[in-house]
PDB file of N, CA and C in Angstrom:
ATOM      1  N   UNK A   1     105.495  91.897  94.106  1.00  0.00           N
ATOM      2  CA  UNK A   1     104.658  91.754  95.275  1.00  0.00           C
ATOM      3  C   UNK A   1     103.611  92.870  95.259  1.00  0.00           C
ATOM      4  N   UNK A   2     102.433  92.651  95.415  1.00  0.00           N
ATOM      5  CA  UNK A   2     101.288  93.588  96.061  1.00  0.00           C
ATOM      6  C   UNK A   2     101.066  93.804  97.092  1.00  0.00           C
ATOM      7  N   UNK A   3     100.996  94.972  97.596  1.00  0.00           N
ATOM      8  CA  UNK A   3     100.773  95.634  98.671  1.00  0.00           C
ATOM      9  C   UNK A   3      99.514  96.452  98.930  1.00  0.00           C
ATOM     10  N   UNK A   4      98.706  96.569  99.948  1.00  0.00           N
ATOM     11  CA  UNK A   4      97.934  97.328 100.529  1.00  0.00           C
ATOM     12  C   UNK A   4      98.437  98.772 100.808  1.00  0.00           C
ATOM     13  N   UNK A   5      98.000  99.894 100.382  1.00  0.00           N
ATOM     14  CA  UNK A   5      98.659 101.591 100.770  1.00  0.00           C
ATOM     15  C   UNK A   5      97.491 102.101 100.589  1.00  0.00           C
ATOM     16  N   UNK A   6      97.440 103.127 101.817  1.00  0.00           N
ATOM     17  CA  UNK A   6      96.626 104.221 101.553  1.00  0.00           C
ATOM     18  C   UNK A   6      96.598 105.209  99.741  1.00  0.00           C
ATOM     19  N   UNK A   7      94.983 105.457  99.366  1.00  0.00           N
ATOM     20  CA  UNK A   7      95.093 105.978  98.564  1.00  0.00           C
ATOM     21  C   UNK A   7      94.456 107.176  98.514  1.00  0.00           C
ATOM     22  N   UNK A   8      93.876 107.177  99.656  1.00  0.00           N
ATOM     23  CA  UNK A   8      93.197 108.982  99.444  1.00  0.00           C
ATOM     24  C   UNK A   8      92.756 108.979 101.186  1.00  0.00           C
ATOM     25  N   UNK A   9      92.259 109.876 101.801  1.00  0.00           N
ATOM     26  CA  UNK A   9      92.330 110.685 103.096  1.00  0.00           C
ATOM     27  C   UNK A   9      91.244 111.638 103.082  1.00  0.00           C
ATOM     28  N   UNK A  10      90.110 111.814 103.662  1.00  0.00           N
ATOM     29  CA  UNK A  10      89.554 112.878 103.608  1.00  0.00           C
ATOM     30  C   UNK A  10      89.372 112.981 105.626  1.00  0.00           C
ATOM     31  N   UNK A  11      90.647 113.904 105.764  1.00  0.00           N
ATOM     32  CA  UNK A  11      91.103 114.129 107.077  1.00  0.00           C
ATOM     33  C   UNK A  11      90.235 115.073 107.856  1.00  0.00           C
ATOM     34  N   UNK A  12      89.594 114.353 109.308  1.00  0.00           N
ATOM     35  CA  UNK A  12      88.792 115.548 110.062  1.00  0.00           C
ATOM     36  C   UNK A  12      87.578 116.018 109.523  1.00  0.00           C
ATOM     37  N   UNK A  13      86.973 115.186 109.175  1.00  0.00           N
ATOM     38  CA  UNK A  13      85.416 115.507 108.530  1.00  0.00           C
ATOM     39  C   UNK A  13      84.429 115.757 110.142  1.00  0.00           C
ATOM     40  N   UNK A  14      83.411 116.011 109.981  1.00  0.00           N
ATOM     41  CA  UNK A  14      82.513 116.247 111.135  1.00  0.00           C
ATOM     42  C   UNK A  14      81.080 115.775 110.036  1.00  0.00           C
ATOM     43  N   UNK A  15      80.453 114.839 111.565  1.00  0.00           N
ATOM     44  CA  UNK A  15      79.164 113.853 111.110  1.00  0.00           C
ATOM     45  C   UNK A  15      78.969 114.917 111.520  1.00  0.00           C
ATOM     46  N   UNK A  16      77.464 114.822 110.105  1.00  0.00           N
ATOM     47  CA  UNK A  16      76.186 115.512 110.222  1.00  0.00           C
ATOM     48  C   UNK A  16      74.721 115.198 110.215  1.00  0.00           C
ATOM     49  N   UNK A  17      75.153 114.001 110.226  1.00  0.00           N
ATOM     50  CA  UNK A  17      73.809 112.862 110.581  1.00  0.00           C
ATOM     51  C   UNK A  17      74.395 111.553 110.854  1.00  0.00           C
ATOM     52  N   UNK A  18      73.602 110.839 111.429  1.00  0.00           N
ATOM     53  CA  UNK A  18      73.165 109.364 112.023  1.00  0.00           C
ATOM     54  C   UNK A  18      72.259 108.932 111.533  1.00  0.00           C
ATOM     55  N   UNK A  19      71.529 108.184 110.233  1.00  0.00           N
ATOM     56  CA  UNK A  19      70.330 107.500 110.363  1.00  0.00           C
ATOM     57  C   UNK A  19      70.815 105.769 110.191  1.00  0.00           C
ATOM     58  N   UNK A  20      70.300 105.112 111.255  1.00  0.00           N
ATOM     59  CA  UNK A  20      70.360 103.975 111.962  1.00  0.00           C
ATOM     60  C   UNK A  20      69.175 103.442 111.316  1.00  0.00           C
ATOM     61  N   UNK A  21      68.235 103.672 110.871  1.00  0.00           N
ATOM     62  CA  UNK A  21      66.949 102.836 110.064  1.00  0.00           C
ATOM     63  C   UNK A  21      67.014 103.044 108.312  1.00  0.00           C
ATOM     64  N   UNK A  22      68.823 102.911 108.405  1.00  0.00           N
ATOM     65  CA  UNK A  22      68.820 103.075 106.892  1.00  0.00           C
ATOM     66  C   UNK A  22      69.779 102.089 105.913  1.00  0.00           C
ATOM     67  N   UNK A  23      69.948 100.945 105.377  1.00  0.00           N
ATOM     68  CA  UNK A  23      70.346 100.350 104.838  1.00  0.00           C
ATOM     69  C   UNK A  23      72.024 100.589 104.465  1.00  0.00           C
ATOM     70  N   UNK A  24      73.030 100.726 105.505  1.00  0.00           N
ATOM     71  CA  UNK A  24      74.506 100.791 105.868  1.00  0.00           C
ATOM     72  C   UNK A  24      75.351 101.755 104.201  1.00  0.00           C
ATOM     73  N   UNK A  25      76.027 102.234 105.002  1.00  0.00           N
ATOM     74  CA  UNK A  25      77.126 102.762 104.250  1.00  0.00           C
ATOM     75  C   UNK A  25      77.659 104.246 105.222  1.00  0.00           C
ATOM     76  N   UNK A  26      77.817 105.060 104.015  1.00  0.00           N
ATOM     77  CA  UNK A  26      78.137 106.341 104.517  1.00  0.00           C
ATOM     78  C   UNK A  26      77.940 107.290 103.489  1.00  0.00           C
ATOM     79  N   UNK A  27      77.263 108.239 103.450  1.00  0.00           N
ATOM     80  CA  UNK A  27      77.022 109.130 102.282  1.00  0.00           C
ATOM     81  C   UNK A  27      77.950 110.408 102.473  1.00  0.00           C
ATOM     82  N   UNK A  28      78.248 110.987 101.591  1.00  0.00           N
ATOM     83  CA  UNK A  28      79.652 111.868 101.482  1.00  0.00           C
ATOM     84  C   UNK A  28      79.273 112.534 100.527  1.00  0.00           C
ATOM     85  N   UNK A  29      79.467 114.518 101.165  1.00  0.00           N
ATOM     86  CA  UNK A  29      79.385 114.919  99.655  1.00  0.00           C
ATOM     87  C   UNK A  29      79.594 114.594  98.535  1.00  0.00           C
ATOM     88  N   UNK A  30      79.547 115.132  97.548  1.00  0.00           N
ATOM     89  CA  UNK A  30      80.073 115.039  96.258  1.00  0.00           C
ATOM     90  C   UNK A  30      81.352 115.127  95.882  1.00  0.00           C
ATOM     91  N   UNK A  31      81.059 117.027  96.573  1.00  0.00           N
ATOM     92  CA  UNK A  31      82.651 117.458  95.939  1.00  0.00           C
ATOM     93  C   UNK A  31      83.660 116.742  97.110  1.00  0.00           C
ATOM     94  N   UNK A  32      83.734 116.476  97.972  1.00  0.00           N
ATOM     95  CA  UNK A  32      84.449 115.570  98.608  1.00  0.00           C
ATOM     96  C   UNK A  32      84.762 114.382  98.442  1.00  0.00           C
ATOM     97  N   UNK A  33      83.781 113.821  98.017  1.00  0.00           N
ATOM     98  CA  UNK A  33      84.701 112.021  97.320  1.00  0.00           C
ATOM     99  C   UNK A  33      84.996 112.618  96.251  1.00  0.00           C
ATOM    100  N   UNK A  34      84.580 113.749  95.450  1.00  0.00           N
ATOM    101  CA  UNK A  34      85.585 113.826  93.909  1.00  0.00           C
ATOM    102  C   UNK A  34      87.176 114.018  94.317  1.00  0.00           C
ATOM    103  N   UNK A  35      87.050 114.810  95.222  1.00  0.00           N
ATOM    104  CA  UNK A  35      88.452 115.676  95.411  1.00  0.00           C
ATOM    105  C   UNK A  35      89.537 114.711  96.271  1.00  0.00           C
ATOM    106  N   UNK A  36      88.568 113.542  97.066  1.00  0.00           N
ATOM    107  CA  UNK A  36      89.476 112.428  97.297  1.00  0.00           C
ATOM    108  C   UNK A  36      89.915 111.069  96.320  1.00  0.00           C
ATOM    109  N   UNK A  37      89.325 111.483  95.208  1.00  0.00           N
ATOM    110  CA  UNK A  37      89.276 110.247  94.252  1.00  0.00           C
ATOM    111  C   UNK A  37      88.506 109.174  94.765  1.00  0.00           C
ATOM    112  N   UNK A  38      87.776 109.192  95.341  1.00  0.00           N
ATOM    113  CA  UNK A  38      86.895 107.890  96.226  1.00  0.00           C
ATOM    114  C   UNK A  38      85.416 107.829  95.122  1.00  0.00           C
ATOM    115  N   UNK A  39      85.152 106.528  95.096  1.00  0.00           N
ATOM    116  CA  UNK A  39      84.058 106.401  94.125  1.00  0.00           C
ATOM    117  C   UNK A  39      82.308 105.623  94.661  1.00  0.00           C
ATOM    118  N   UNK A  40      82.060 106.035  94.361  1.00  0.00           N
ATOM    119  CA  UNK A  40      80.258 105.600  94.844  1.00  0.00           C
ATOM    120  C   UNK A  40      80.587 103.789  94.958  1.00  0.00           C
ATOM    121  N   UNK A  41      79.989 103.658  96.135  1.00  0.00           N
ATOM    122  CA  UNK A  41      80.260 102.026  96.481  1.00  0.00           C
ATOM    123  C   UNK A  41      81.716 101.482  96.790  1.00  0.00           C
ATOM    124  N   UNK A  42      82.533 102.150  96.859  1.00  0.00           N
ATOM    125  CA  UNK A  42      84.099 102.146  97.367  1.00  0.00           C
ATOM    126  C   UNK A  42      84.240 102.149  98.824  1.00  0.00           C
ATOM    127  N   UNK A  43      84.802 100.547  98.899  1.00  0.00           N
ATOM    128  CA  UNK A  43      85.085 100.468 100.273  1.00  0.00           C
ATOM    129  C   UNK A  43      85.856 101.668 101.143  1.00  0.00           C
ATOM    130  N   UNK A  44      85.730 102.207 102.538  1.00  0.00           N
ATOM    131  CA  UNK A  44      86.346 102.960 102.965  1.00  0.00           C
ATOM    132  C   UNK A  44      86.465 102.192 104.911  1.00  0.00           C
ATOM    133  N   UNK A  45      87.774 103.127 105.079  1.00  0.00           N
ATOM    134  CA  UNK A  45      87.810 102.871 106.377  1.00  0.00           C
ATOM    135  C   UNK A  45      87.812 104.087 107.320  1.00  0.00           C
ATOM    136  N   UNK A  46      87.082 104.253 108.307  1.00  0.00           N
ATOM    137  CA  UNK A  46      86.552 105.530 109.101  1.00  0.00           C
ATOM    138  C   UNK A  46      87.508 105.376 110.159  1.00  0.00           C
ATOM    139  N   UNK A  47      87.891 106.279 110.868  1.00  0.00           N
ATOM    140  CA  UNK A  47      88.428 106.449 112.332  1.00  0.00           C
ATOM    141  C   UNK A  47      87.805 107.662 113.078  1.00  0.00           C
ATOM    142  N   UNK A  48      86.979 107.295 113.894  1.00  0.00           N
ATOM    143  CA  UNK A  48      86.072 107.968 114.919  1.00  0.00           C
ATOM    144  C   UNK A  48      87.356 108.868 115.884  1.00  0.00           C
ATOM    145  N   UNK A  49      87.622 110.194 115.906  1.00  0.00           N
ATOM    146  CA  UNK A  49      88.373 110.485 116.893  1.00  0.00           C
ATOM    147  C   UNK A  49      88.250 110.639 118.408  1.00  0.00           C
ATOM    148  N   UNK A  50      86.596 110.675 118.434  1.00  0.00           N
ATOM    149  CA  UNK A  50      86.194 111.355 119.396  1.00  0.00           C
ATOM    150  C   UNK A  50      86.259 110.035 120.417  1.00  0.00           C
ATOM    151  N   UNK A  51      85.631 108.803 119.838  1.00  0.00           N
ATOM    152  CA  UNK A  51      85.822 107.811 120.229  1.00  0.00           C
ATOM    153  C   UNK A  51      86.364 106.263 120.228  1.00  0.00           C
ATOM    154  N   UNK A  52      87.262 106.305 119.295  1.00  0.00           N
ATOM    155  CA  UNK A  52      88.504 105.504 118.819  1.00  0.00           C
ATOM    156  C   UNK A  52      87.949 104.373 118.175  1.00  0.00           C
ATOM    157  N   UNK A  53      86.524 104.243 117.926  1.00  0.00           N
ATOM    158  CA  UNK A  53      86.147 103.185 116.987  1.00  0.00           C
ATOM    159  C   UNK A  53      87.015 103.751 115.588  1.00  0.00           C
ATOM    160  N   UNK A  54      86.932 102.275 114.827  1.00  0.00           N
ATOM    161  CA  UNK A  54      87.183 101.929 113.713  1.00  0.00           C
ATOM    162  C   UNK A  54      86.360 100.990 112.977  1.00  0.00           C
ATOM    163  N   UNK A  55      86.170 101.664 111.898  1.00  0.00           N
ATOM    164  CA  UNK A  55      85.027 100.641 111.249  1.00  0.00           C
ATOM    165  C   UNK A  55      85.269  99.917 109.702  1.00  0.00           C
ATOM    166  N   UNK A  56      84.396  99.873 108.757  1.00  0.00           N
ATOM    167  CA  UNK A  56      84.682  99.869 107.540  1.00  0.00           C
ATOM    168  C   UNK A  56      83.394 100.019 106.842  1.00  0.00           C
ATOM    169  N   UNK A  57      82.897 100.642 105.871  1.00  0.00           N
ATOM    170  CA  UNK A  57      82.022 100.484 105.102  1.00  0.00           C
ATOM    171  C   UNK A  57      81.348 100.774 103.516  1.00  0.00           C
ATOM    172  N   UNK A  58      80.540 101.283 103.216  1.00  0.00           N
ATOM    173  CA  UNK A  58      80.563 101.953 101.402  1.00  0.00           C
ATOM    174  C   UNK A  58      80.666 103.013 101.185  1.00  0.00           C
ATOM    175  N   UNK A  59      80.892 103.555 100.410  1.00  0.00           N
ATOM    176  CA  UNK A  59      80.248 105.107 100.152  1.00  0.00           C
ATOM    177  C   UNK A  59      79.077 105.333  99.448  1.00  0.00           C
ATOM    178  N   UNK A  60      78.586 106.220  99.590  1.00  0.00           N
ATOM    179  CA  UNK A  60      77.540 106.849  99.034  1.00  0.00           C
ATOM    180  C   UNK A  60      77.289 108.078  98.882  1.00  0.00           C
ATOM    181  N   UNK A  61      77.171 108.432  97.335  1.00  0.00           N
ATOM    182  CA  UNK A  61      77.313 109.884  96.732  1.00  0.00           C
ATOM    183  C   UNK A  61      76.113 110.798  97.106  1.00  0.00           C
ATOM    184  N   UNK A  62      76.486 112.061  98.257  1.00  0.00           N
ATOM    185  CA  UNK A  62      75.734 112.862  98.704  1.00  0.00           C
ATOM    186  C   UNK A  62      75.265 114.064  97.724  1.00  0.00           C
ATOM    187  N   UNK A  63      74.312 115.153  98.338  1.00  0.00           N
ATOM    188  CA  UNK A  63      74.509 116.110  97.316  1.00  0.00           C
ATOM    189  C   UNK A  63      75.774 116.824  97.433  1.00  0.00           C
ATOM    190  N   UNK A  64      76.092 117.173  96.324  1.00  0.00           N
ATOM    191  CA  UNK A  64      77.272 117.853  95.806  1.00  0.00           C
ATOM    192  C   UNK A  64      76.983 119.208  96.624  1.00  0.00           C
ATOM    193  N   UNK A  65      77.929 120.366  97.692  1.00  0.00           N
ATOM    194  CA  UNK A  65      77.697 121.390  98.098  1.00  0.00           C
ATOM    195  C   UNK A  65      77.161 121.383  99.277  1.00  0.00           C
ATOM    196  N   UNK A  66      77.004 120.083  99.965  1.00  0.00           N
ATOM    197  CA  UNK A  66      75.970 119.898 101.268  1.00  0.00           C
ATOM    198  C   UNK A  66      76.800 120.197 102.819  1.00  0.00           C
ATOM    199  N   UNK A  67      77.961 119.590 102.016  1.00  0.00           N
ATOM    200  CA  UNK A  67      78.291 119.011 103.263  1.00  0.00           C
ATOM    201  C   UNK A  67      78.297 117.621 104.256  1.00  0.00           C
ATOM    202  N   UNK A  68      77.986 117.119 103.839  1.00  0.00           N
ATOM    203  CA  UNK A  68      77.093 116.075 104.170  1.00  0.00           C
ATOM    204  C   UNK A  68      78.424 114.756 104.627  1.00  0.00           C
ATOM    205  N   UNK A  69      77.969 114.474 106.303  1.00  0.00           N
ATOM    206  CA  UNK A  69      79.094 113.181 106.420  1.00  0.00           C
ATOM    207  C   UNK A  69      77.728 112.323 107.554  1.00  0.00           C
ATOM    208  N   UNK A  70      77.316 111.357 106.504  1.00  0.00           N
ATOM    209  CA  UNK A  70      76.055 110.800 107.653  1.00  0.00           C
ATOM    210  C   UNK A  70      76.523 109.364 107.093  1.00  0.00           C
ATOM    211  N   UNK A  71      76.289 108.857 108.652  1.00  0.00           N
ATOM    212  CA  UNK A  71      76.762 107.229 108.659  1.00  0.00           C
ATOM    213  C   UNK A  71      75.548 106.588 108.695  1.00  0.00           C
ATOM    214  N   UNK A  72      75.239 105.668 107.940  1.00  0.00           N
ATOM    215  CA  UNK A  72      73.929 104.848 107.834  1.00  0.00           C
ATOM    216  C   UNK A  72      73.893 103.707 108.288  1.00  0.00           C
ATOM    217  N   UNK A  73      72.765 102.893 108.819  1.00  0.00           N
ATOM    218  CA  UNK A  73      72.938 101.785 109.323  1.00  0.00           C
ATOM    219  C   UNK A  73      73.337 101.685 110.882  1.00  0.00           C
ATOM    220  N   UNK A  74      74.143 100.500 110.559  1.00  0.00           N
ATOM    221  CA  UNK A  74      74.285  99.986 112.222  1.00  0.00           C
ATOM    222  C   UNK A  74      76.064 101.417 112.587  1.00  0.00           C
ATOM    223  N   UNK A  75      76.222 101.336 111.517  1.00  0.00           N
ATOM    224  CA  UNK A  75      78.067 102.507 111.449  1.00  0.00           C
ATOM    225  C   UNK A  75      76.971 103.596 112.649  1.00  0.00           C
ATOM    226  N   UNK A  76      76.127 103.978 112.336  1.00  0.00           N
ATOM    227  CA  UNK A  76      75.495 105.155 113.662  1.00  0.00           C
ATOM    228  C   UNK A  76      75.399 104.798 114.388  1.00  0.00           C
ATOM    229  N   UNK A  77      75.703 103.751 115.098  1.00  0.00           N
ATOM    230  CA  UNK A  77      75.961 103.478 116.228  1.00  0.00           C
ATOM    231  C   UNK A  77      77.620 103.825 117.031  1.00  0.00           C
ATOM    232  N   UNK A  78      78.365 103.822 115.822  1.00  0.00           N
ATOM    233  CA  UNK A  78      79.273 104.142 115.754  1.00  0.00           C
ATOM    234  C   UNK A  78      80.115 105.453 116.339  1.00  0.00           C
ATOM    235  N   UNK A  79      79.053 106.462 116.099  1.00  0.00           N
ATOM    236  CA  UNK A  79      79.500 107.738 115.796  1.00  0.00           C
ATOM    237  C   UNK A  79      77.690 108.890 116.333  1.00  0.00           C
ATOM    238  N   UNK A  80      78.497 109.892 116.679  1.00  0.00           N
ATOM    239  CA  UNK A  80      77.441 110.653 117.030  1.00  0.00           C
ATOM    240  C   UNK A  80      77.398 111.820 116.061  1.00  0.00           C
ATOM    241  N   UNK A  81      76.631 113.011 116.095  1.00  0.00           N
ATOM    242  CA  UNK A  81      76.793 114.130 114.942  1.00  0.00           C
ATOM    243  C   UNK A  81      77.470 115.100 115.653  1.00  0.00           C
ATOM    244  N   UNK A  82      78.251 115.874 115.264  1.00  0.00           N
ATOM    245  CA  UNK A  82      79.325 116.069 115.775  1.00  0.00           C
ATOM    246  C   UNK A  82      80.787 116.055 116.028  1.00  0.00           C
ATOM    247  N   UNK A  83      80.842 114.079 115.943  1.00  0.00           N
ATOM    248  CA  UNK A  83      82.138 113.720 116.221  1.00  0.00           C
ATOM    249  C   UNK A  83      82.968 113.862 114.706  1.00  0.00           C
ATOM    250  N   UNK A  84      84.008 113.943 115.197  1.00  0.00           N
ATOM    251  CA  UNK A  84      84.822 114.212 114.175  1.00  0.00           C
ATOM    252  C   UNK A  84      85.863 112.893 113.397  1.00  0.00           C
ATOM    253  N   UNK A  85      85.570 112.585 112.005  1.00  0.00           N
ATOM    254  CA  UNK A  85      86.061 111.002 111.828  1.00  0.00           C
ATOM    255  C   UNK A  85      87.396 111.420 110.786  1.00  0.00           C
ATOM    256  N   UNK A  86      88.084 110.637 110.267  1.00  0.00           N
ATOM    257  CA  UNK A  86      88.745 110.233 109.565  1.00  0.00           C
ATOM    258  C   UNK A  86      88.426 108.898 108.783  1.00  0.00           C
ATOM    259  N   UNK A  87      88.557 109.350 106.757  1.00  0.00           N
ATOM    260  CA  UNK A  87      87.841 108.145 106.028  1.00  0.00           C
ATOM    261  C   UNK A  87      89.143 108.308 105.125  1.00  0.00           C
ATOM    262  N   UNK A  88      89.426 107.150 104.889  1.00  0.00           N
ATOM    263  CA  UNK A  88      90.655 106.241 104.173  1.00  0.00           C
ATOM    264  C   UNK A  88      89.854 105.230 103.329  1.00  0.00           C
ATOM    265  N   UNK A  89      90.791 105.829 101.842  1.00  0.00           N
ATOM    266  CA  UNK A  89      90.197 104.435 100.789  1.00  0.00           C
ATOM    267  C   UNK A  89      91.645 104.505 100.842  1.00  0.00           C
ATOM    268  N   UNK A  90      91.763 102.921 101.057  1.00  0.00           N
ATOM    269  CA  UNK A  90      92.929 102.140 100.223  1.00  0.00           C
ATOM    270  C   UNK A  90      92.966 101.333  98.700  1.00  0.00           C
ATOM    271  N   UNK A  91      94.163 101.201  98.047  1.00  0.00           N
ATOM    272  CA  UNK A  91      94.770 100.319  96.568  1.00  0.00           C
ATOM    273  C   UNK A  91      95.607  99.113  97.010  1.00  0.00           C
ATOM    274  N   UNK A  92      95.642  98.572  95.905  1.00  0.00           N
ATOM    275  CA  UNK A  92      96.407  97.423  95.827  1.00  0.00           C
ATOM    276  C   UNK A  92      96.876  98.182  94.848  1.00  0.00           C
ATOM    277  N   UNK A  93      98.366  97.737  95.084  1.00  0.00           N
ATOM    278  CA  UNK A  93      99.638  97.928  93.294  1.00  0.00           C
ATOM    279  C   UNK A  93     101.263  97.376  93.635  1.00  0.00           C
ATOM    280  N   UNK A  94     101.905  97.013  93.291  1.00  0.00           N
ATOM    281  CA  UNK A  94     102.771  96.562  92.909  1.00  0.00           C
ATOM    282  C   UNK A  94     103.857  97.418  93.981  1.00  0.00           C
ATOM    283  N   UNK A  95     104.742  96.372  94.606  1.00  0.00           N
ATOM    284  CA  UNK A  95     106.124  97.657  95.333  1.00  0.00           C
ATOM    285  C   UNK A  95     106.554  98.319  94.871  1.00  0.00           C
ATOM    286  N   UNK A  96     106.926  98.242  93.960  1.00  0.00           N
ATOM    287  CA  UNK A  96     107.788  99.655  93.160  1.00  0.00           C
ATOM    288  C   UNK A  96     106.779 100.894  92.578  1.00  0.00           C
ATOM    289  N   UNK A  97     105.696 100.530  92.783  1.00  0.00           N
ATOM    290  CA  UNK A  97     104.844 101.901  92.496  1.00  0.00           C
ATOM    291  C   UNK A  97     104.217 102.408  93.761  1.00  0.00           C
ATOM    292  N   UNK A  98     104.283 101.717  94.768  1.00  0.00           N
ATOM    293  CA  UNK A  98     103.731 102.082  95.898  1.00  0.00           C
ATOM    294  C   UNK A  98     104.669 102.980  96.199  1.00  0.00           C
ATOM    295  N   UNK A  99     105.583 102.647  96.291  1.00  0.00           N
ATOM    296  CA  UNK A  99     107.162 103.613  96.822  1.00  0.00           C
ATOM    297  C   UNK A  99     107.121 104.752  96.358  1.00  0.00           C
ATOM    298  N   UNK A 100     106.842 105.333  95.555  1.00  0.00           N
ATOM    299  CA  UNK A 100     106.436 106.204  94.805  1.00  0.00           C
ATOM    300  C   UNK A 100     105.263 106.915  94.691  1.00  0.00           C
ATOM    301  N   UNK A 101     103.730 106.495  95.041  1.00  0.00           N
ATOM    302  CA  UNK A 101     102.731 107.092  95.097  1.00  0.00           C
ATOM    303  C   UNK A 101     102.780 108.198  96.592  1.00  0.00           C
ATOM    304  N   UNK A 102     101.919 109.050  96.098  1.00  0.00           N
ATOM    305  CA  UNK A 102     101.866 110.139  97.197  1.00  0.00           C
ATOM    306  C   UNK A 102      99.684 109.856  96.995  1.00  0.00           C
ATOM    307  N   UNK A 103      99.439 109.713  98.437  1.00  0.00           N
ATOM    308  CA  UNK A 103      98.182 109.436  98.440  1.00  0.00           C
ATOM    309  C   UNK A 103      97.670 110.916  98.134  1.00  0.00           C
ATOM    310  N   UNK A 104      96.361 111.302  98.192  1.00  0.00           N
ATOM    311  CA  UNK A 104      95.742 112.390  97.788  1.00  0.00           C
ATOM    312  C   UNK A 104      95.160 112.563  99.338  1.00  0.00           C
ATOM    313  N   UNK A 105      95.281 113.342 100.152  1.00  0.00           N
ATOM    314  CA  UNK A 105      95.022 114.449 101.668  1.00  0.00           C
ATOM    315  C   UNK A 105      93.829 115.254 101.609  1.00  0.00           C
ATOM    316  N   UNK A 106      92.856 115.739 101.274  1.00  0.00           N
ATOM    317  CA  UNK A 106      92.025 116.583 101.630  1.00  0.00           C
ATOM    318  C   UNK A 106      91.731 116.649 103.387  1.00  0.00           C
ATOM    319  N   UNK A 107      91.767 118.151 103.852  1.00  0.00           N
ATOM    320  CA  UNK A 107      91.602 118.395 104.816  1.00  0.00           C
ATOM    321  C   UNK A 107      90.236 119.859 104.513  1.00  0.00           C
ATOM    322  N   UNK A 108      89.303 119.464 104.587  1.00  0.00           N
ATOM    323  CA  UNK A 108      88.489 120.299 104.553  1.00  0.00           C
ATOM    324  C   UNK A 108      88.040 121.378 105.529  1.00  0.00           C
ATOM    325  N   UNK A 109      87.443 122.315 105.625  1.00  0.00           N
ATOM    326  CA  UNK A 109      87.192 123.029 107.382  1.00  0.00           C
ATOM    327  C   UNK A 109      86.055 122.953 108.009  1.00  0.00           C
ATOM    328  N   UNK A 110      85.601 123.416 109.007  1.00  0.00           N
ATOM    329  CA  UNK A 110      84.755 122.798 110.017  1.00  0.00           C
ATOM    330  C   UNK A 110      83.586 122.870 109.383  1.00  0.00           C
ATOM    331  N   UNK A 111      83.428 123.267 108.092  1.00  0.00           N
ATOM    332  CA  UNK A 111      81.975 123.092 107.622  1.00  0.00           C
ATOM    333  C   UNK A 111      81.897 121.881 106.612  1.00  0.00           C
ATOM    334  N   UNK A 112      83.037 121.204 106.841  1.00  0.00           N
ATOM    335  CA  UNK A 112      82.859 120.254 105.472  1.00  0.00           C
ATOM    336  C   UNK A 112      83.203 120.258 103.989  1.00  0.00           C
ATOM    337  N   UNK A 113      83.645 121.535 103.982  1.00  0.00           N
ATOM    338  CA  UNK A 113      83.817 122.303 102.745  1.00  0.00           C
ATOM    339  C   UNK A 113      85.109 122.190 102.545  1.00  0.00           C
ATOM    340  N   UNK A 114      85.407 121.840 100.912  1.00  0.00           N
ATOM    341  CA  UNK A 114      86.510 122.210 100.586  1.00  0.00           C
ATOM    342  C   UNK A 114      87.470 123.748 100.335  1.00  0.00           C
ATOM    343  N   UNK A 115      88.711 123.660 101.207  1.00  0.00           N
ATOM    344  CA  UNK A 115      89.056 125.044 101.743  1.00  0.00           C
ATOM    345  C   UNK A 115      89.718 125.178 100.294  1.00  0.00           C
ATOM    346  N   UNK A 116      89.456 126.128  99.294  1.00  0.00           N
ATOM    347  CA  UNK A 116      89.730 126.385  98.358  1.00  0.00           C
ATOM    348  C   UNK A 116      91.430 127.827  97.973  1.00  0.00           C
TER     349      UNK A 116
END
């Protein structure tokens, strides 16, 4: 059987832009989708804390070192700069390996940065 499981977490990020006149996704540092295993054009799922939306959309590879958590498109409507989200890529794989995977957590600090 295949199953749906979380596969990576990049926990407590803070938007740093909104542009709404920009062709949808979400752009994400660099070193942050590296360090979540998340890949350019990889579906993701957001959780707005501030305001309990939930969304879904792409990624898009920011500059590397920026910082950078800006929702594009209609997702800025979503979210203000400021608020603080949660982004989840999920896998498909097999039960007996799911049971077994440990997703990958990054919790970065209030600058976006990976706490080294």
């Amino acid at each position: 059987m295949i199953i749906e499981i979380l596969k990576s977490k990049l926990h407590r990020v803070k938007v740093t832009q909104a542009e709404l006149n920009y062709v949808g996704s979400i752009t994400i540092d660099e070193d942050l989708i590296e360090a979540a295993n998340i890949i350019p054009n990889e579906k993701v799922q957001i959780v707005n804390n501030n305001n309990g939306a939930r969304f879904e959309t792409y990624v898009i590879k920011g500059e590397r070192g920026s910082g950078t958590v800006c929702l594009n498109g209609a997702t800025a409507r979503l979210a203000q700069v400021g608020d603080i989200i949660i982004i989840m890529s999920y896998a498909y794989m097999e039960a007996e390996e799911a049971r077994s995977y440990e997703p990958i957590l990054i919790f970065p600090d209030a600058n976006n940065k990976l706490i080294k």
